[in-house]
PDB file of N, CA and C in Angstrom:
ATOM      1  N   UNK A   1       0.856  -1.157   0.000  1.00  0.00           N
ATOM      2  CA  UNK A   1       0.000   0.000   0.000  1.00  0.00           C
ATOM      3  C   UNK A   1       0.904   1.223   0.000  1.00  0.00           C
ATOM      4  N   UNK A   2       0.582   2.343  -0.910  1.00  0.00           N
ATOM      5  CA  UNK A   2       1.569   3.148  -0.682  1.00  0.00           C
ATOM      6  C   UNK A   2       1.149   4.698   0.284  1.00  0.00           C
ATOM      7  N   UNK A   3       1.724   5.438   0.741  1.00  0.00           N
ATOM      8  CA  UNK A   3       1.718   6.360   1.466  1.00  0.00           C
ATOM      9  C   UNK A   3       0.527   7.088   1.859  1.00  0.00           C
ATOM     10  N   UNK A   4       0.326   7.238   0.621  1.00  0.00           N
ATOM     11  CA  UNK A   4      -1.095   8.595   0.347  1.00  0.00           C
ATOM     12  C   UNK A   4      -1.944   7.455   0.727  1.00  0.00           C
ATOM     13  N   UNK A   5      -2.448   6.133   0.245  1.00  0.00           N
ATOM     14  CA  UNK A   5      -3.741   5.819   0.572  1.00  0.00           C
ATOM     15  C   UNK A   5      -3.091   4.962   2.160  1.00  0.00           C
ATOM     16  N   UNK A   6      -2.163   4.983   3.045  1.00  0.00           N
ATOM     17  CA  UNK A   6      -2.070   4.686   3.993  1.00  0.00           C
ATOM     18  C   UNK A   6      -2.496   5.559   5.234  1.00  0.00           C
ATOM     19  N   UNK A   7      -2.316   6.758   4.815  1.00  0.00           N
ATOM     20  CA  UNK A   7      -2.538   8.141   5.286  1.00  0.00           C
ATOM     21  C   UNK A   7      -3.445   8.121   5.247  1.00  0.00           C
ATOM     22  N   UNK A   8      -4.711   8.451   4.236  1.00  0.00           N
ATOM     23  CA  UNK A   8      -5.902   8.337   4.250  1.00  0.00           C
ATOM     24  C   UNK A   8      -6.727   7.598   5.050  1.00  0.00           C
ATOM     25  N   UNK A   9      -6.496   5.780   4.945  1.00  0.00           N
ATOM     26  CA  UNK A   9      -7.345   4.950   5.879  1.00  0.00           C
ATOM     27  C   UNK A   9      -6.825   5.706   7.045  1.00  0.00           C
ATOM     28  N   UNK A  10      -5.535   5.793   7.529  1.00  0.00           N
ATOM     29  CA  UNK A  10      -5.293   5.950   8.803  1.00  0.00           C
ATOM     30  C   UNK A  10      -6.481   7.489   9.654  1.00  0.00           C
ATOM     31  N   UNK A  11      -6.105   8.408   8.643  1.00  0.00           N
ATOM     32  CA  UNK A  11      -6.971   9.444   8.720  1.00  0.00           C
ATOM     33  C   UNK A  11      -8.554   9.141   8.875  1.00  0.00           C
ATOM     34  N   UNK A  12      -9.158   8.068   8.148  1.00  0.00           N
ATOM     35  CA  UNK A  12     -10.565   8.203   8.459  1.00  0.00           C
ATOM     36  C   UNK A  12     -10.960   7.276   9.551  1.00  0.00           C
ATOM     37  N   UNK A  13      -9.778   6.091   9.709  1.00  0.00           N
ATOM     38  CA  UNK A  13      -9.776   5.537  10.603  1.00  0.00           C
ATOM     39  C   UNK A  13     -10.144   6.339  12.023  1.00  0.00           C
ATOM     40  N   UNK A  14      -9.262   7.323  12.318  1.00  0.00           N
ATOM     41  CA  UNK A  14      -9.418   8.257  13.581  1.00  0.00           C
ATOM     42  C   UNK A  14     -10.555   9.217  13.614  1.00  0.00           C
ATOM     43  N   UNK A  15     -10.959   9.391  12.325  1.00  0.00           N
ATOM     44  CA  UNK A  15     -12.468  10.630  12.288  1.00  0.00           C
ATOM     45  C   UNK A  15     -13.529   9.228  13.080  1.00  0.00           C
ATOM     46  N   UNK A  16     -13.224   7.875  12.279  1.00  0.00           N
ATOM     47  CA  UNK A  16     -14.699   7.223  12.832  1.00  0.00           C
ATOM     48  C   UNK A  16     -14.595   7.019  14.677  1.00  0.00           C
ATOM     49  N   UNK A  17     -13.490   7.018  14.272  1.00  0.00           N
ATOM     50  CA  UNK A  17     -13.104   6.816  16.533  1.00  0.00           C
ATOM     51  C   UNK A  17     -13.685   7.607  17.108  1.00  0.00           C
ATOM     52  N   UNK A  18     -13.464   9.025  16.950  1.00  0.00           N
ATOM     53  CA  UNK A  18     -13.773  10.275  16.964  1.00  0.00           C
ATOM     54  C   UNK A  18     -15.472  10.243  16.984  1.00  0.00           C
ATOM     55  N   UNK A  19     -15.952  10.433  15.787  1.00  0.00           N
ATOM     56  CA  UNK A  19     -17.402  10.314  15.867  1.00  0.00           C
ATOM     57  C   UNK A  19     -18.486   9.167  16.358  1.00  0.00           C
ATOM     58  N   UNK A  20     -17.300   7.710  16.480  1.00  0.00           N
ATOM     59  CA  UNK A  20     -18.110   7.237  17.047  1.00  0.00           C
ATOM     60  C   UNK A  20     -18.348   7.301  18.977  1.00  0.00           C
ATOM     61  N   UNK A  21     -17.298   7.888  19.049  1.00  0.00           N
ATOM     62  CA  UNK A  21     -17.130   8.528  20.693  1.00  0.00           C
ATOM     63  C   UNK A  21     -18.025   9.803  20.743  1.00  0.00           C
ATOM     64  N   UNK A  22     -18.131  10.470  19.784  1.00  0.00           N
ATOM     65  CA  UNK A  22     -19.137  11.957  20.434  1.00  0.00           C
ATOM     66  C   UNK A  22     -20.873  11.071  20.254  1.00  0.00           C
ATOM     67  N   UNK A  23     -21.108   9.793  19.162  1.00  0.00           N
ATOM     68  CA  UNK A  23     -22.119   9.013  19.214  1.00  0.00           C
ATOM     69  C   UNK A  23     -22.650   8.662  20.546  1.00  0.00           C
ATOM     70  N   UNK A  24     -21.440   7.898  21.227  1.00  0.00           N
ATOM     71  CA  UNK A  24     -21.647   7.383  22.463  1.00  0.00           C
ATOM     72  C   UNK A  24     -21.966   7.886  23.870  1.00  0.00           C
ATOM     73  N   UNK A  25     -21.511   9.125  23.457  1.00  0.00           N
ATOM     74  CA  UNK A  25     -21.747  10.234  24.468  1.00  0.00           C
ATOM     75  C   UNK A  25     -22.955  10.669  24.560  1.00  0.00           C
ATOM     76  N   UNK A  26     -23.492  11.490  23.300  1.00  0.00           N
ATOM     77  CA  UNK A  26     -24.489  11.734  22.949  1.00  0.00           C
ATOM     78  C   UNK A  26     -25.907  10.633  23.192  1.00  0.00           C
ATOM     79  N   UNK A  27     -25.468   9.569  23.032  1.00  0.00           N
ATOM     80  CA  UNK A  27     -26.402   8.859  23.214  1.00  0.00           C
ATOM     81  C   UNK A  27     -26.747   8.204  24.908  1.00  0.00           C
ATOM     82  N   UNK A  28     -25.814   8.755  25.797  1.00  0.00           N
ATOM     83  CA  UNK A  28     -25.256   8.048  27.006  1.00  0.00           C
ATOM     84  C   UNK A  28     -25.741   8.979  27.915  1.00  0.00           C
ATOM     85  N   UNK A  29     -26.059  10.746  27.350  1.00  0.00           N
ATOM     86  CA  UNK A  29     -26.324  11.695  27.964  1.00  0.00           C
ATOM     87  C   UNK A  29     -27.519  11.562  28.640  1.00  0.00           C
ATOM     88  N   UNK A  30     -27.698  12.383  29.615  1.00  0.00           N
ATOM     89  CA  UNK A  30     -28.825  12.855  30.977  1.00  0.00           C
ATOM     90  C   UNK A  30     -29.852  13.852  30.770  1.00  0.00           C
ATOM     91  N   UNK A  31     -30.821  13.303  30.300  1.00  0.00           N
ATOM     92  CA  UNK A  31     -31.911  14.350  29.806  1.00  0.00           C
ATOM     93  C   UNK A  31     -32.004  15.920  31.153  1.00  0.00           C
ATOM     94  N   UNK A  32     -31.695  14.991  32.700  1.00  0.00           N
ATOM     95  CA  UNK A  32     -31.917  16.212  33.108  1.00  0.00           C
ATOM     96  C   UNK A  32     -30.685  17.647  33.514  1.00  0.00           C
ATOM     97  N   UNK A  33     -29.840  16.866  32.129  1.00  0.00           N
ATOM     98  CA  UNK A  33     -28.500  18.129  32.146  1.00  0.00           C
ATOM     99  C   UNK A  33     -29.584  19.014  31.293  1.00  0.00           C
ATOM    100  N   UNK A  34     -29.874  18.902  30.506  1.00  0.00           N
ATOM    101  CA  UNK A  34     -30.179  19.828  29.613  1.00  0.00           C
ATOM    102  C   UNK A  34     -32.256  20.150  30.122  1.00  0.00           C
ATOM    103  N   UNK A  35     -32.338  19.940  31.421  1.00  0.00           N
ATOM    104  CA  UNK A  35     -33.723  20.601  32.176  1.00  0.00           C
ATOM    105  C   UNK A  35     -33.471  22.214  32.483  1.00  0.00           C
ATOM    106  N   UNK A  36     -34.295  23.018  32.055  1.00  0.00           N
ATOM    107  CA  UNK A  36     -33.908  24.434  32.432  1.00  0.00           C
ATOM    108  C   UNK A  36     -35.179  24.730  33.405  1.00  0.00           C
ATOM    109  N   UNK A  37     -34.912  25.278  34.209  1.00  0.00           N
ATOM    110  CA  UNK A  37     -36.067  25.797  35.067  1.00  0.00           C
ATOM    111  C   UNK A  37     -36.575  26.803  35.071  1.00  0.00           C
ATOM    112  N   UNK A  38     -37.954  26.938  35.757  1.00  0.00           N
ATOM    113  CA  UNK A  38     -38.845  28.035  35.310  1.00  0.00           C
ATOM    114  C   UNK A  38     -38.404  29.321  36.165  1.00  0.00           C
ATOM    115  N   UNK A  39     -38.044  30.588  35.872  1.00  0.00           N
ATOM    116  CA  UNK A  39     -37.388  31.716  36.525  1.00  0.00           C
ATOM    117  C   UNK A  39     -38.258  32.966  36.138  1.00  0.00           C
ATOM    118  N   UNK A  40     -38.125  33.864  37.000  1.00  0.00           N
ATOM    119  CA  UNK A  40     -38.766  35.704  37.153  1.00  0.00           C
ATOM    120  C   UNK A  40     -40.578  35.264  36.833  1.00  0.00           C
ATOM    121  N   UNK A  41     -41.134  35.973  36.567  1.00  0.00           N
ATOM    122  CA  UNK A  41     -42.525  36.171  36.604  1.00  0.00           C
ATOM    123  C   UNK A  41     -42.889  34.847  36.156  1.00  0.00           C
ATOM    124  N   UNK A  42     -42.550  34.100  35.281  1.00  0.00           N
ATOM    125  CA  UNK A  42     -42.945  32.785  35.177  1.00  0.00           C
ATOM    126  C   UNK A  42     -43.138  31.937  36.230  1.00  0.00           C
ATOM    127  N   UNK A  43     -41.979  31.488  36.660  1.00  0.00           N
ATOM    128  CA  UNK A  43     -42.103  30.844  37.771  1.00  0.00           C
ATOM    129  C   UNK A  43     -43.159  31.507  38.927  1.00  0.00           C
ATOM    130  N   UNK A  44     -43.168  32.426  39.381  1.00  0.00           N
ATOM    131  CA  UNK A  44     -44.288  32.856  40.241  1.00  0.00           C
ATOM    132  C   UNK A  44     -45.827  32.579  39.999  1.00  0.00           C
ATOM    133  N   UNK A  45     -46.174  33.080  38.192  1.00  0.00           N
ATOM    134  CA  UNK A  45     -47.203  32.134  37.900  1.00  0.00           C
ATOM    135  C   UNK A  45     -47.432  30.467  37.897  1.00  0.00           C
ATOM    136  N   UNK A  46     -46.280  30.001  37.694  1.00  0.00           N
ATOM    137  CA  UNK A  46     -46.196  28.501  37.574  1.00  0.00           C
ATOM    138  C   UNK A  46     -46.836  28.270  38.779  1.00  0.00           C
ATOM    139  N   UNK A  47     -46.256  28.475  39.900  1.00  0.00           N
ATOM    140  CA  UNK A  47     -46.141  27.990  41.236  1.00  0.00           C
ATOM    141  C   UNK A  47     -47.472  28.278  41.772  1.00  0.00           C
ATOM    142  N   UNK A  48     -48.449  29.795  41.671  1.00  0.00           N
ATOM    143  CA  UNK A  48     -49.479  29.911  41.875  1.00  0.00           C
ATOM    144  C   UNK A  48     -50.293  28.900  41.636  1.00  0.00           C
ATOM    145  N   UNK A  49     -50.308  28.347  40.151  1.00  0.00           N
ATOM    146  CA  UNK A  49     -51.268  27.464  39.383  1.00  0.00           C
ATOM    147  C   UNK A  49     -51.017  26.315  39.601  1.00  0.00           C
ATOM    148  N   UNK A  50     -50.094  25.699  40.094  1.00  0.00           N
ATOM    149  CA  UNK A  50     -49.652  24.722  40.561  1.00  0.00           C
ATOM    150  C   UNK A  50     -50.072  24.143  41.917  1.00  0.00           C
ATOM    151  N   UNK A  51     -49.587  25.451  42.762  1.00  0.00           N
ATOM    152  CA  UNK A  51     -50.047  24.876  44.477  1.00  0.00           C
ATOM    153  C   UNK A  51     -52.069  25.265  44.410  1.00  0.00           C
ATOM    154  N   UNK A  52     -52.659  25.709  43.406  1.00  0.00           N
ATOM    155  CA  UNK A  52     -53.721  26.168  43.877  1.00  0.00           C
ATOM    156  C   UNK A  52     -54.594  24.527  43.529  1.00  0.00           C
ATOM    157  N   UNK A  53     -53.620  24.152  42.501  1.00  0.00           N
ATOM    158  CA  UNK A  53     -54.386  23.045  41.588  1.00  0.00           C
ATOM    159  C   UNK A  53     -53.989  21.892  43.141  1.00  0.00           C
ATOM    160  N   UNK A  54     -52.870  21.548  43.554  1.00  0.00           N
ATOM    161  CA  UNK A  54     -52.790  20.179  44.712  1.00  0.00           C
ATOM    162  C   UNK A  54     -52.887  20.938  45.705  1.00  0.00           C
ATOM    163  N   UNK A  55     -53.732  22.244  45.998  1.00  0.00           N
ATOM    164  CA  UNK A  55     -54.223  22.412  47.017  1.00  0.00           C
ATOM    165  C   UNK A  55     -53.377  23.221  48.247  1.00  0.00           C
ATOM    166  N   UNK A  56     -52.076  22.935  48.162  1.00  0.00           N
ATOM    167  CA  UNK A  56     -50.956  23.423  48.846  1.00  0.00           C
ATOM    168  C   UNK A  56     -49.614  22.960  48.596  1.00  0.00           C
ATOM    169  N   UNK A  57     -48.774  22.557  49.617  1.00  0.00           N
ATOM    170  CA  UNK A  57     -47.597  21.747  49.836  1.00  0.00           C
ATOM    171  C   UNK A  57     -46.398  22.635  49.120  1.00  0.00           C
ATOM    172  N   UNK A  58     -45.272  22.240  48.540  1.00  0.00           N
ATOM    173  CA  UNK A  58     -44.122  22.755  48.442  1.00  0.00           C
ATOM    174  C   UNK A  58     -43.698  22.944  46.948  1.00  0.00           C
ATOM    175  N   UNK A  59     -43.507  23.730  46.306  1.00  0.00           N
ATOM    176  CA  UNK A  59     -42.657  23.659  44.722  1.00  0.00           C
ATOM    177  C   UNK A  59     -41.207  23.075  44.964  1.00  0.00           C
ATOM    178  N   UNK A  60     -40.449  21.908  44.723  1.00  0.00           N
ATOM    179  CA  UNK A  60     -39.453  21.233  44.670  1.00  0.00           C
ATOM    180  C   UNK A  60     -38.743  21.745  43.580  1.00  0.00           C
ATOM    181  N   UNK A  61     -39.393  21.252  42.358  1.00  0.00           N
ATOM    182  CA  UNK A  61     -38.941  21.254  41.109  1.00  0.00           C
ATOM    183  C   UNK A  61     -39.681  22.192  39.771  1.00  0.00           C
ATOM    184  N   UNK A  62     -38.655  22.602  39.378  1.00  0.00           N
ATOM    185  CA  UNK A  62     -39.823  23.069  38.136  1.00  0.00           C
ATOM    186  C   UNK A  62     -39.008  23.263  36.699  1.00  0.00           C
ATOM    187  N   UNK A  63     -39.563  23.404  35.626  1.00  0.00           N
ATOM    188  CA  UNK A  63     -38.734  23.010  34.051  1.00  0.00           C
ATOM    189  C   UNK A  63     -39.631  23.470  33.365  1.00  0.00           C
ATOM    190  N   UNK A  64     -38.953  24.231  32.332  1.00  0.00           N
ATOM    191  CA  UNK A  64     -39.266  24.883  31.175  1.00  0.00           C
ATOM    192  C   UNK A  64     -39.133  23.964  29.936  1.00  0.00           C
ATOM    193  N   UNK A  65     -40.375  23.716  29.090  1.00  0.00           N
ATOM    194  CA  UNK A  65     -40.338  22.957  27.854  1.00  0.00           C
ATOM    195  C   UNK A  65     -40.473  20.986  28.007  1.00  0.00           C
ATOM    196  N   UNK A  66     -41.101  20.807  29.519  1.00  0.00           N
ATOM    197  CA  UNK A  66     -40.859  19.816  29.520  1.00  0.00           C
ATOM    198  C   UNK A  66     -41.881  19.384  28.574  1.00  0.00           C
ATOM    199  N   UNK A  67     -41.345  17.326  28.545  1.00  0.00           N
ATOM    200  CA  UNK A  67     -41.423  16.975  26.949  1.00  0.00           C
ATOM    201  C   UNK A  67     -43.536  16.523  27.105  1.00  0.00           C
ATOM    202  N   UNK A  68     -44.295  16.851  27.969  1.00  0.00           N
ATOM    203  CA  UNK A  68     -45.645  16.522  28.356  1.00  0.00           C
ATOM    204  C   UNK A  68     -46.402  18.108  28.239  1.00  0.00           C
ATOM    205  N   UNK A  69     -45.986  19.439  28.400  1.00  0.00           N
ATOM    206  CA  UNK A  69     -46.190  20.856  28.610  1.00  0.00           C
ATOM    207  C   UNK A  69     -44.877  21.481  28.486  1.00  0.00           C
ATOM    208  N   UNK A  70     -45.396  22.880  28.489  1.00  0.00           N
ATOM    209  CA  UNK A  70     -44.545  24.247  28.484  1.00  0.00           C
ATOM    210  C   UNK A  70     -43.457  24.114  29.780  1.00  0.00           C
ATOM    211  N   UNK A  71     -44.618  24.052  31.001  1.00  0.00           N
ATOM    212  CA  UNK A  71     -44.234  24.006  31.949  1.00  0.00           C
ATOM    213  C   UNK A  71     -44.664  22.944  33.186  1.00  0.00           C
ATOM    214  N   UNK A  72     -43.394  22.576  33.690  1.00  0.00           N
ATOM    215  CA  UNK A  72     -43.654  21.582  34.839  1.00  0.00           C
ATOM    216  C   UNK A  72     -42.960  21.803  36.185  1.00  0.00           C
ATOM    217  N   UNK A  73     -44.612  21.888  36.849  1.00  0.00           N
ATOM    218  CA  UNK A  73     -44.057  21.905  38.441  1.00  0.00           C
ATOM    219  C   UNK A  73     -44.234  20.937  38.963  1.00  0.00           C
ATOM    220  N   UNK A  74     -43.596  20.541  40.225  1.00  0.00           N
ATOM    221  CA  UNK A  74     -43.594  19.251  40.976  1.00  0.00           C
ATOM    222  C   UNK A  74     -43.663  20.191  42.530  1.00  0.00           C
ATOM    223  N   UNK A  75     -44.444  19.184  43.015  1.00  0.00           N
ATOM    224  CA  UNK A  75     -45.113  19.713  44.470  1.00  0.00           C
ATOM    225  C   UNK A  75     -44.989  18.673  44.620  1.00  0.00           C
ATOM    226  N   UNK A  76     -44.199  19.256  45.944  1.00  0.00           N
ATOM    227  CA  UNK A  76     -43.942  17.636  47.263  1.00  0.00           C
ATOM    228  C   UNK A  76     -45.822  18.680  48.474  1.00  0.00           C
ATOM    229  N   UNK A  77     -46.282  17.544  48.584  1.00  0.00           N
ATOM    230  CA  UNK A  77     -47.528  17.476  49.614  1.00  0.00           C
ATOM    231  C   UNK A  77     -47.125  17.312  50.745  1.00  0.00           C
ATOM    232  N   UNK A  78     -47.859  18.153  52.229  1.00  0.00           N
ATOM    233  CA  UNK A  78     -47.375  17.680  53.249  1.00  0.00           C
ATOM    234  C   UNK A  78     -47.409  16.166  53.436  1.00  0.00           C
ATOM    235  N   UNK A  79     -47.957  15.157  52.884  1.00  0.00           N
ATOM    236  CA  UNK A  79     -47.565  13.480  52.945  1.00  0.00           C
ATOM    237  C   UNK A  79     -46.804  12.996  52.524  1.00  0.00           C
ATOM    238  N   UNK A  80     -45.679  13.682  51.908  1.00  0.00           N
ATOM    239  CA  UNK A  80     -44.872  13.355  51.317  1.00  0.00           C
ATOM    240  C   UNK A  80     -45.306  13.173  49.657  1.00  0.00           C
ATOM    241  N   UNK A  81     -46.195  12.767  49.456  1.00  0.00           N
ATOM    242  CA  UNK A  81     -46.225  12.841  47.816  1.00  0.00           C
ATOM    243  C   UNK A  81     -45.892  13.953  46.816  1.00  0.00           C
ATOM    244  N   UNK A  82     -45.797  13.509  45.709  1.00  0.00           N
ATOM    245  CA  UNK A  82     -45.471  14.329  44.863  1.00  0.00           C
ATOM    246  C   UNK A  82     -46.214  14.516  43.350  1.00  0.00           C
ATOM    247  N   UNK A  83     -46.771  15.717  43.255  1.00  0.00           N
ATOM    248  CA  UNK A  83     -47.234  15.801  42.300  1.00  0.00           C
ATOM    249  C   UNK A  83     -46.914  16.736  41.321  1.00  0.00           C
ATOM    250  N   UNK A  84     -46.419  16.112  39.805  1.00  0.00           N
ATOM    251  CA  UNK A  84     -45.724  16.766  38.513  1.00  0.00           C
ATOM    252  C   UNK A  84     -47.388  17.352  37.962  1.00  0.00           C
ATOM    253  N   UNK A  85     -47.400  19.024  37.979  1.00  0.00           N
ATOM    254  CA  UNK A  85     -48.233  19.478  37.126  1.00  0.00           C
ATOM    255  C   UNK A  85     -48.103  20.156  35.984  1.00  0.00           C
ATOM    256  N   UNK A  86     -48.800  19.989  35.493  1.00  0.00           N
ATOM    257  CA  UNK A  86     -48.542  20.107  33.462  1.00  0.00           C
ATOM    258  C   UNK A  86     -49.349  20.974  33.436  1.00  0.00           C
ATOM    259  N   UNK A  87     -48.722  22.561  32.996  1.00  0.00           N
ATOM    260  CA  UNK A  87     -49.171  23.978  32.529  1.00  0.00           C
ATOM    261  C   UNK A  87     -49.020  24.041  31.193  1.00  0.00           C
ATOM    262  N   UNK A  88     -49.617  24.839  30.439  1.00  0.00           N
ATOM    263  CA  UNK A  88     -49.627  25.150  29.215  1.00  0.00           C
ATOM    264  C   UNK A  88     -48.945  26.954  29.193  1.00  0.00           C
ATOM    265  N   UNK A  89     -48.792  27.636  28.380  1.00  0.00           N
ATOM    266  CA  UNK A  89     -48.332  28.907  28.045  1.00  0.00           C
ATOM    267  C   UNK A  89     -49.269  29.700  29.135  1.00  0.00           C
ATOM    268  N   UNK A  90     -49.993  29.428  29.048  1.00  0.00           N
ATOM    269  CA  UNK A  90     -50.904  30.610  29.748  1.00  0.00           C
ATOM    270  C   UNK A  90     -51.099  30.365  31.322  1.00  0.00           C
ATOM    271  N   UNK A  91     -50.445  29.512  32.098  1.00  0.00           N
ATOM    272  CA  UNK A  91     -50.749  28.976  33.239  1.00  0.00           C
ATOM    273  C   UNK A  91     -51.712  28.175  33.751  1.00  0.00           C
ATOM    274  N   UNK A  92     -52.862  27.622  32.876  1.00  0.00           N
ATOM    275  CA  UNK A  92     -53.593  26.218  33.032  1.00  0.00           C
ATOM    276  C   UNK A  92     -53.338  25.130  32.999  1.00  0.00           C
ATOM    277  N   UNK A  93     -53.621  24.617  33.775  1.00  0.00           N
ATOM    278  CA  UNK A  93     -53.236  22.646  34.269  1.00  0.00           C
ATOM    279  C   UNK A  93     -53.672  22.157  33.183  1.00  0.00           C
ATOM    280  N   UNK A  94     -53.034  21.613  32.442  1.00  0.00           N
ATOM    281  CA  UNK A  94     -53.105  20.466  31.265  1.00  0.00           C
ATOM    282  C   UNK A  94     -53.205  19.118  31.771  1.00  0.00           C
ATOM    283  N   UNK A  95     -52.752  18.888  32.789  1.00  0.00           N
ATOM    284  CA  UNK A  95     -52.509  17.439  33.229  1.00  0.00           C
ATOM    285  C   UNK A  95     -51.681  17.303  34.623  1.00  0.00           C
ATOM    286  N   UNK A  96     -51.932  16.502  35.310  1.00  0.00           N
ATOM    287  CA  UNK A  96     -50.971  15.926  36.587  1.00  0.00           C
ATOM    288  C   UNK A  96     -50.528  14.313  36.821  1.00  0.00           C
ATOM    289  N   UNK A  97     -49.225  14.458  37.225  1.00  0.00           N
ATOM    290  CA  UNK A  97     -49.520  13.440  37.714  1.00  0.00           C
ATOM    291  C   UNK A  97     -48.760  12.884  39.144  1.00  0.00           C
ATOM    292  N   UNK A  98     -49.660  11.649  39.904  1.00  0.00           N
ATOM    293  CA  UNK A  98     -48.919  11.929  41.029  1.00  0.00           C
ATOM    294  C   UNK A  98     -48.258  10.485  41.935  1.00  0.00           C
ATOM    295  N   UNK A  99     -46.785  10.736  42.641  1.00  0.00           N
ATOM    296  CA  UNK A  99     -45.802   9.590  42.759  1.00  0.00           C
ATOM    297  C   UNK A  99     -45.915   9.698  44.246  1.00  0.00           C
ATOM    298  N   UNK A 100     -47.043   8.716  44.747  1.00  0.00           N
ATOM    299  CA  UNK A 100     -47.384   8.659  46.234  1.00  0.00           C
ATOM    300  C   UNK A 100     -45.469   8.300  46.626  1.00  0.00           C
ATOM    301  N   UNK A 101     -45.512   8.909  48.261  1.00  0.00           N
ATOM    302  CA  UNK A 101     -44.743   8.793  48.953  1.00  0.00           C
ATOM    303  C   UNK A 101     -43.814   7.481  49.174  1.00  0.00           C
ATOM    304  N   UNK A 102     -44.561   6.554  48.812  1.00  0.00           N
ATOM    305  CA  UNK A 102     -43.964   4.954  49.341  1.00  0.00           C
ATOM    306  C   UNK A 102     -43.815   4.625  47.978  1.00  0.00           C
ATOM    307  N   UNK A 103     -44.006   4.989  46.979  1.00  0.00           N
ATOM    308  CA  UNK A 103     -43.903   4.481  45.591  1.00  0.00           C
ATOM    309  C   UNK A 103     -42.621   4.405  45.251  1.00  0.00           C
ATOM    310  N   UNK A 104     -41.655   3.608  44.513  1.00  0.00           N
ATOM    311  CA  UNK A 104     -40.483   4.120  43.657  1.00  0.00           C
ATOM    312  C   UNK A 104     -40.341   4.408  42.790  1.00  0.00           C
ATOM    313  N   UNK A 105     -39.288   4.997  42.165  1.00  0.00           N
ATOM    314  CA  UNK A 105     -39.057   5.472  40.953  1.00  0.00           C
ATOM    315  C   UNK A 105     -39.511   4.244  39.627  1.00  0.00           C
TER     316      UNK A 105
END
């Protein structure tokens, strides 16, 4: 084999290493690296519409664009449960749902 096409395999040889490592990564990644949370006047509406809908208890968590709504809050209940509520743009409950206390993941 002479030079130039040794060079070459060798060369694409290392691009596929390469891409197949940013593959593996990419595919290996943590949906909740890339969770952004709800902040300034948003979040204050979120949280209103949220604790009014389970009644009370605590805002834990909350995310912008989650993949069910716009917006998702999670309320821990004084029983410990937890309930993920699903807002739309305008601050209406689209949906809930809820991960009693003794339940697991």
């Amino acid at each position: 084999m002479d030079h130039t096409k040794r060079t070459l395999l060798t060369g694409l040889a290392a691009a596929a290493v390469v891409v197949g490592g940013a593959g593996a990564a990419l595919a290996g990644s943590d949906d909740d690296a890339t969770d952004r949370p709800i902040e300034g006047t948003e979040l204050q509406h979120a949280s209103q519409a949220a604790l009014a809908q389970t009644g009370g208890g605590t805002v834990t968590e909350t995310e912008v664009g989650d993949e069910e709504s716009l917006y998702e809050v999670e309320v821990t209940l004084d029983n410990g449960d937890q309930v993920d509520v699903q807002l739309d743009g305008d601050f209406r409950v689209v949906g809930t749902t809820t991960e009693s206390a003794g339940s697991e993941d």
